[in-house]
N, C-alpha and C. Protein backbone atom coordinates (compact mmCIF):
# COMPACT_ATOMS: atom_id res chain seq x y z
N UNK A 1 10.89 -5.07 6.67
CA UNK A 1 10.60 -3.73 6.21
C UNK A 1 10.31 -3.78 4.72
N UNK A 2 9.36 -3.09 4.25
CA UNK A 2 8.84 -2.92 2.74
C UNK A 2 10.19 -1.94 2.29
N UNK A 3 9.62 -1.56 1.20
CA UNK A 3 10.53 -0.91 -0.10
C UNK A 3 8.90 0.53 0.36
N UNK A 4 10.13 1.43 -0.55
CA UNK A 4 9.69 2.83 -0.09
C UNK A 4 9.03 3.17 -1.72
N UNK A 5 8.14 3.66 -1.64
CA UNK A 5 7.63 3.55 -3.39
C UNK A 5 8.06 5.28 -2.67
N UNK A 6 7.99 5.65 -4.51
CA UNK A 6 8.50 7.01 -4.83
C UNK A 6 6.80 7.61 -5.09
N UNK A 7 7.19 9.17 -5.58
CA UNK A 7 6.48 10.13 -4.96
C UNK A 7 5.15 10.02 -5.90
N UNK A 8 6.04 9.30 -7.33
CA UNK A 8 5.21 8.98 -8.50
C UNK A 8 4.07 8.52 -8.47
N UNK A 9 4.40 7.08 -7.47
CA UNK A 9 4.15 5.91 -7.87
C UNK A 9 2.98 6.53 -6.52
N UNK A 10 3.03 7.08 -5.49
CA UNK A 10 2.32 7.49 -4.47
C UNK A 10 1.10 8.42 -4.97
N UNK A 11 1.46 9.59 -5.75
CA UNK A 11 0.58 10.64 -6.39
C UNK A 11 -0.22 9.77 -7.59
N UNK A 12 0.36 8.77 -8.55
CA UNK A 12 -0.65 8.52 -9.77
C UNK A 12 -1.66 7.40 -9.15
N UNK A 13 -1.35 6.45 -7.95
CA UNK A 13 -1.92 5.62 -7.51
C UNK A 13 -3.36 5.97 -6.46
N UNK A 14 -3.24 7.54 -6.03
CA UNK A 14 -4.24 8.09 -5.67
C UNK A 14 -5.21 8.52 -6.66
N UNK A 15 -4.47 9.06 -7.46
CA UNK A 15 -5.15 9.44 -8.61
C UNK A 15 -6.07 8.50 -9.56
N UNK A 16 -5.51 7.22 -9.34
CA UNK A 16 -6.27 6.70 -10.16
C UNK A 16 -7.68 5.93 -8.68
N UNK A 17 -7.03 5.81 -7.73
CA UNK A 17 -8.20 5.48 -6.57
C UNK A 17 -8.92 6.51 -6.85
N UNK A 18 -9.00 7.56 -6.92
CA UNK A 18 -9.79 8.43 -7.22
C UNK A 18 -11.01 8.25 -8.38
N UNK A 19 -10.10 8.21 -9.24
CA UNK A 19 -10.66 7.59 -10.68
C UNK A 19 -11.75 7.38 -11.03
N UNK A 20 -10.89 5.65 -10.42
CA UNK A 20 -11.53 4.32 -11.00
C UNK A 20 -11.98 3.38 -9.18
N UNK A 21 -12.15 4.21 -8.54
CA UNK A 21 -11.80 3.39 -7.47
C UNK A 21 -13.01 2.33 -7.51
N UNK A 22 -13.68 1.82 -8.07
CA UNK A 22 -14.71 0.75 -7.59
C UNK A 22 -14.25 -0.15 -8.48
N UNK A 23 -13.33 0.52 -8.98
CA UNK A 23 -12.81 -0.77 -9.98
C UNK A 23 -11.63 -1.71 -9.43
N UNK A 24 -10.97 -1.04 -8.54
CA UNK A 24 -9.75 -1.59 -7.29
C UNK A 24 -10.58 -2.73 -6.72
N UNK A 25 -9.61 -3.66 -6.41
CA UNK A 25 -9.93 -4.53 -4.97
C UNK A 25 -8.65 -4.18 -4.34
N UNK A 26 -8.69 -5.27 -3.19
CA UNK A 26 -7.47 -5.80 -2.12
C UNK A 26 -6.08 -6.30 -3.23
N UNK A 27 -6.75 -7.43 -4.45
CA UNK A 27 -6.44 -8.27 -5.05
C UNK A 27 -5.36 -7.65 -5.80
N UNK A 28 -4.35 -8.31 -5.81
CA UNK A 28 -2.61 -7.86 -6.67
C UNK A 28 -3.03 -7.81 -8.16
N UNK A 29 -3.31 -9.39 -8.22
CA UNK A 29 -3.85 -10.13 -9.98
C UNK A 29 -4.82 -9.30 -10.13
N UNK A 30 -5.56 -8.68 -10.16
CA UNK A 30 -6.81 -8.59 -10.32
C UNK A 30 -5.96 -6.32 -10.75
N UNK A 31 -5.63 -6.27 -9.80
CA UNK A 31 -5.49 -4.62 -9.96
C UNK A 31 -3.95 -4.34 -11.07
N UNK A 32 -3.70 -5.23 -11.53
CA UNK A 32 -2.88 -5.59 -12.31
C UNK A 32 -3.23 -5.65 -13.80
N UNK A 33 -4.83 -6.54 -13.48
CA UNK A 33 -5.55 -6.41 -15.21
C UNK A 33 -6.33 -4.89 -15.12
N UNK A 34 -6.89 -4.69 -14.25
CA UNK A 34 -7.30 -3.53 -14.53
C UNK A 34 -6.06 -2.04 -15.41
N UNK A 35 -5.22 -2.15 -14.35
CA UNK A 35 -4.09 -1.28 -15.23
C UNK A 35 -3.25 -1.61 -16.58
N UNK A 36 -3.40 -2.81 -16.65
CA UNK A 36 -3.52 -2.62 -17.98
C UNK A 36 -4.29 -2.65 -19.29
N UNK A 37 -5.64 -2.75 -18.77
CA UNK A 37 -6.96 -2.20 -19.65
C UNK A 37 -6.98 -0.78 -19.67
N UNK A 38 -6.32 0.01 -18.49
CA UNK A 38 -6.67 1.42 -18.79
C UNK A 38 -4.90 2.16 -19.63
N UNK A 39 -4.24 1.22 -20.11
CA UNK A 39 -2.69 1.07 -20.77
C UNK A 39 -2.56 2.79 -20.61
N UNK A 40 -2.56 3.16 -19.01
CA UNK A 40 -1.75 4.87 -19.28
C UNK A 40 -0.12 3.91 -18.35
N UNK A 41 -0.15 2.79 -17.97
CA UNK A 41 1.59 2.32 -17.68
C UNK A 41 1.64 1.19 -18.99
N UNK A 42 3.17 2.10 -19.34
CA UNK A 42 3.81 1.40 -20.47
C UNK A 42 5.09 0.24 -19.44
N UNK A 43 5.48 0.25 -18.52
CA UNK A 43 6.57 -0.23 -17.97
C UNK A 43 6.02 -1.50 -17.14
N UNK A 44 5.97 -2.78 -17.45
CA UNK A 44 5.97 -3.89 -16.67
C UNK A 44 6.23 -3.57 -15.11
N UNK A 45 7.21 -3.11 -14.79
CA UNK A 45 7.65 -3.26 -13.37
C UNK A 45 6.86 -2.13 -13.05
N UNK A 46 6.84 -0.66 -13.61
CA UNK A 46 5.81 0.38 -12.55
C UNK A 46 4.46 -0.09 -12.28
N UNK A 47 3.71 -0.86 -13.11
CA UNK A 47 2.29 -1.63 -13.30
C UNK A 47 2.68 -2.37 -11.89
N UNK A 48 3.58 -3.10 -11.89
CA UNK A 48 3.47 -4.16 -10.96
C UNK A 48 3.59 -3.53 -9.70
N UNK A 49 4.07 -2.63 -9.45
CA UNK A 49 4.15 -1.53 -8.04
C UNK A 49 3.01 -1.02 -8.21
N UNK A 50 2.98 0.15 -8.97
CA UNK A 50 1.72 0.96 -8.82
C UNK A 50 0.20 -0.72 -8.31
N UNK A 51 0.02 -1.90 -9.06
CA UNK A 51 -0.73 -2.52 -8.74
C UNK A 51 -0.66 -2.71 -6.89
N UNK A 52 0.41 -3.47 -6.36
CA UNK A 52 0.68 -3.87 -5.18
C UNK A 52 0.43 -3.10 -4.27
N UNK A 53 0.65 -1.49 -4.37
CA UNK A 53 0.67 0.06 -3.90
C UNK A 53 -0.93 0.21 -3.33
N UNK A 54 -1.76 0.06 -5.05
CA UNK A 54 -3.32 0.03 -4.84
C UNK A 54 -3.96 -0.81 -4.17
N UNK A 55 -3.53 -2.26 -4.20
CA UNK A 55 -4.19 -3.12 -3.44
C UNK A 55 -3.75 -2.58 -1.68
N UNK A 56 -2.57 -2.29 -1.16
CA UNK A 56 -2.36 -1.95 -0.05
C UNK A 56 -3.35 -0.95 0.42
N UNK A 57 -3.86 0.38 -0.49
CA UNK A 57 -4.29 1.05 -0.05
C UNK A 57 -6.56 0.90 0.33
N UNK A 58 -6.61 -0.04 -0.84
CA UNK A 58 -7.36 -0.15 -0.64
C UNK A 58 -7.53 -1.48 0.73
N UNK A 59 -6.68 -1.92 0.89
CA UNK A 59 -6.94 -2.96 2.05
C UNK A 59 -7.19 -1.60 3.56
N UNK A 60 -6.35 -0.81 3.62
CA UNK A 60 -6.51 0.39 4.53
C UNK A 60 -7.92 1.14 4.25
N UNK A 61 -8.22 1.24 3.36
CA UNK A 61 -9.22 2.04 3.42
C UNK A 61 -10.52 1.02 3.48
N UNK A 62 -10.56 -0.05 3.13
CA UNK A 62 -11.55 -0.86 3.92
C UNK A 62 -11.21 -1.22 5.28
N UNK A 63 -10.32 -1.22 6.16
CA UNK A 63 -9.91 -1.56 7.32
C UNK A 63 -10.07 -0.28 8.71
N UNK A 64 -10.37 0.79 7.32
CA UNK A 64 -10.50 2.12 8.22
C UNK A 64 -11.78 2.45 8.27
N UNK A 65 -12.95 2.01 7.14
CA UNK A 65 -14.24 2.26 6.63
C UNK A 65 -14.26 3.43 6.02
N UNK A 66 -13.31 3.80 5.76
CA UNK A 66 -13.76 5.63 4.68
C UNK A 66 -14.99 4.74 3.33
């Protein structure tokens, strides 16, 4: 079983798919540099969720074709 991300980490991670979304991949490393080129996370560990969060979602949303 995964870890339950909070409501935060759920609402800003749409928000930024929204965004920036062509800038997302699948990729952890990769959605990791992006957030911190756009430095709105000051906290090492929320970057590293909010990253893992985005890559999940975008693996779903290519797996769904939206």
């Amino acid at each position: 079983m995964g870890r339950v991300k909070g409501v935060a980490v759920k609402s800003l991670g749409k928000e930024l798919i929204e965004e920036f979304g062509e800038r997302f991949s699948e990729d952890f490393e990769n959605n990791k540099k992006i957030l911190e080129e756009l430095k709105r996370i000051r906290s090492k560990r929320t970057r590293n969720i909010l990253a893992g969060y985005i890559a999940k979602e975008m693996k779903r949303i290519k797996s769904s074709g939206i």
